[in-house]
Protein backbone atom coordinates (compact mmCIF):
# COMPACT_ATOMS: atom_id res chain seq x y z
CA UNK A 1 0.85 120.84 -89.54
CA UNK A 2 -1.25 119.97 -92.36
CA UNK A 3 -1.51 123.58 -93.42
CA UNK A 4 1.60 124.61 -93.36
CA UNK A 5 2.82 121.43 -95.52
CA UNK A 6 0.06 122.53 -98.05
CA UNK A 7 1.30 125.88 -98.15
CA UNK A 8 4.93 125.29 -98.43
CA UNK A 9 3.69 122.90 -101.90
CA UNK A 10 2.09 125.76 -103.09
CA UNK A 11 5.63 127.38 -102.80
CA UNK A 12 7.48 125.17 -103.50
CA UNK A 13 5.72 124.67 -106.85
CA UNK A 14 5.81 128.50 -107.47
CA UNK A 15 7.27 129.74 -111.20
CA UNK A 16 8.08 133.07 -108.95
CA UNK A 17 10.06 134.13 -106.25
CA UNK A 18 7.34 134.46 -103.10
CA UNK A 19 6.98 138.36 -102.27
CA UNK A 20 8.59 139.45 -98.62
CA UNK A 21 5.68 139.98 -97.04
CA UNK A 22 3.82 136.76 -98.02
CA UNK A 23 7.36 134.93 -96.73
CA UNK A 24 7.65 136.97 -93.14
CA UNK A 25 3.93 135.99 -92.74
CA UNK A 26 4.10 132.54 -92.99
CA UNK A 27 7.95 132.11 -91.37
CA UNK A 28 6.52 134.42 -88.66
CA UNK A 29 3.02 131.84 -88.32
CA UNK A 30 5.17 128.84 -88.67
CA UNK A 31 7.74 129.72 -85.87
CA UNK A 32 4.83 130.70 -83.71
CA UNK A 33 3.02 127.14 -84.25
CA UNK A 34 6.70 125.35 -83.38
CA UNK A 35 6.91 127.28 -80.50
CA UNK A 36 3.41 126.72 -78.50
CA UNK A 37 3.12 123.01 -80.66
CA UNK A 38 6.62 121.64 -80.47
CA UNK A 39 6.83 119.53 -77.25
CA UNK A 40 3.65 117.62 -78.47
CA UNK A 41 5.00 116.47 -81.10
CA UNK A 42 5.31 112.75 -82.39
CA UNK A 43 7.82 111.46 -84.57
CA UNK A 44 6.38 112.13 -87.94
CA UNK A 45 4.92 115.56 -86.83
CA UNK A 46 8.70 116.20 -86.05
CA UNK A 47 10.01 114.75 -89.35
CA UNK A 48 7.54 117.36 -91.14
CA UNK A 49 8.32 120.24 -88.82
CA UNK A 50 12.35 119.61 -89.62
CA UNK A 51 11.53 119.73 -93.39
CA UNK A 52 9.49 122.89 -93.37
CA UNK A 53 11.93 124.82 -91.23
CA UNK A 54 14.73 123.52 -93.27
CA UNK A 55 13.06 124.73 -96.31
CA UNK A 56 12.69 128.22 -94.44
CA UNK A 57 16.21 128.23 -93.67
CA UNK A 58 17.65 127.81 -96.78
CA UNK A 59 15.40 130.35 -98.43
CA UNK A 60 15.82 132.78 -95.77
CA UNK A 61 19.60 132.30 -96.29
CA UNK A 62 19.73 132.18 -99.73
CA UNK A 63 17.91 135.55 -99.51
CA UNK A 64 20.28 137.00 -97.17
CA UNK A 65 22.81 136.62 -99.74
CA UNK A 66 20.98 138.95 -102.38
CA UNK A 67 21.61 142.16 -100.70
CA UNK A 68 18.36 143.74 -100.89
CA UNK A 69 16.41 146.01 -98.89
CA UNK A 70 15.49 142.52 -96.75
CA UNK A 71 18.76 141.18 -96.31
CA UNK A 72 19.18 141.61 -92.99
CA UNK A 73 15.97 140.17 -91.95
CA UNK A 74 16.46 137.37 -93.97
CA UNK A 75 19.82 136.82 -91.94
CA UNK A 76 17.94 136.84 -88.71
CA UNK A 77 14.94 134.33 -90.36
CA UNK A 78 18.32 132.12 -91.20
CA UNK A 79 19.37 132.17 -88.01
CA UNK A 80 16.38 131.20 -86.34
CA UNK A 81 15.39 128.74 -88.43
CA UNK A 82 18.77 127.24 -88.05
CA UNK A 83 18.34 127.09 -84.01
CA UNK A 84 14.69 125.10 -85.07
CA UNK A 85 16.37 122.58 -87.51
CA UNK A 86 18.88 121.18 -85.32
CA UNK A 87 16.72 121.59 -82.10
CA UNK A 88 14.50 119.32 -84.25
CA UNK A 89 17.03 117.26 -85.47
CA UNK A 90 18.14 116.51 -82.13
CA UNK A 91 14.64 115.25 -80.95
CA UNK A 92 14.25 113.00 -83.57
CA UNK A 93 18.16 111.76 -82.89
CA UNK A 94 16.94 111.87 -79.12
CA UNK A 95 13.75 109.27 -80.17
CA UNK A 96 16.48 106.96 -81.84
CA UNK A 97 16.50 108.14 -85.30
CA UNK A 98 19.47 108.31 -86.69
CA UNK A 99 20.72 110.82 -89.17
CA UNK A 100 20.33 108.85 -92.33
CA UNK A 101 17.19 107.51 -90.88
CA UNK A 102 16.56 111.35 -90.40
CA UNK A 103 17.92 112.43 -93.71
CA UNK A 104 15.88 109.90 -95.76
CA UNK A 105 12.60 110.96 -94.02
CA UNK A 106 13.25 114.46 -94.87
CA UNK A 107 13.51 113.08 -98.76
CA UNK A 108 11.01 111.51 -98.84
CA UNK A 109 8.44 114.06 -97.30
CA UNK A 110 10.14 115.82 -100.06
CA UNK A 111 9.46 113.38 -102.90
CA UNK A 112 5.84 113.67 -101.14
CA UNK A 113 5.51 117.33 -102.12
């Protein structure tokens, strides 16, 4: 998880708009690591997880939007990342979070970055 919060600083602190290929590469890696990594878990893991993904889906859908030659596969990254921030959410709403509980551990992961 460590990596992948590192990374998305580096992003997020970007001037530039991160090239497609650089993007699918690490959506691709990160949706890979949620899928074997996910149902181990713990409750800050899962806090971090939901604010990656959530990160990823509002790029990817912000993206979409644009109309270029990736459009459509930034649809289908929205999507997908959707499905993983509220299966995530849920978990953490399933381990007795609730949402502003949720919501102000996603800021301040944020404030973090």
């Amino acid at each position: 998880m460590g990596n992948y919060l590192a990374k998305m600083k580096e992003y997020l602190s970007m001037d530039s708009e991160l090239p497609y290929d650089e993007f699918d590469q690490y959506f691709q890696d990160y949706i890979a690591y949620l899928g074997l990594n996910y149902e181990g878990f713990d409750q800050e893991s899962t806090v971090k997880a939901r604010f990656i993904v959530s990160i990823l889906n509002v790029n990817s859908v912000e993206r979409a939007r644009s109309k270029g030659p990736h459009a459509k596969k930034f649809k289908k990254m929205g999507e997908k990342s959707k499905v993983w921030v509220d299966a995530l959410n849920y978990r953490l709403l399933k381990q007795g979070m609730t949402q502003d509980q949720i919501d102000a551990a996603n800021q301040a992961v944020s404030e973090a970055m």
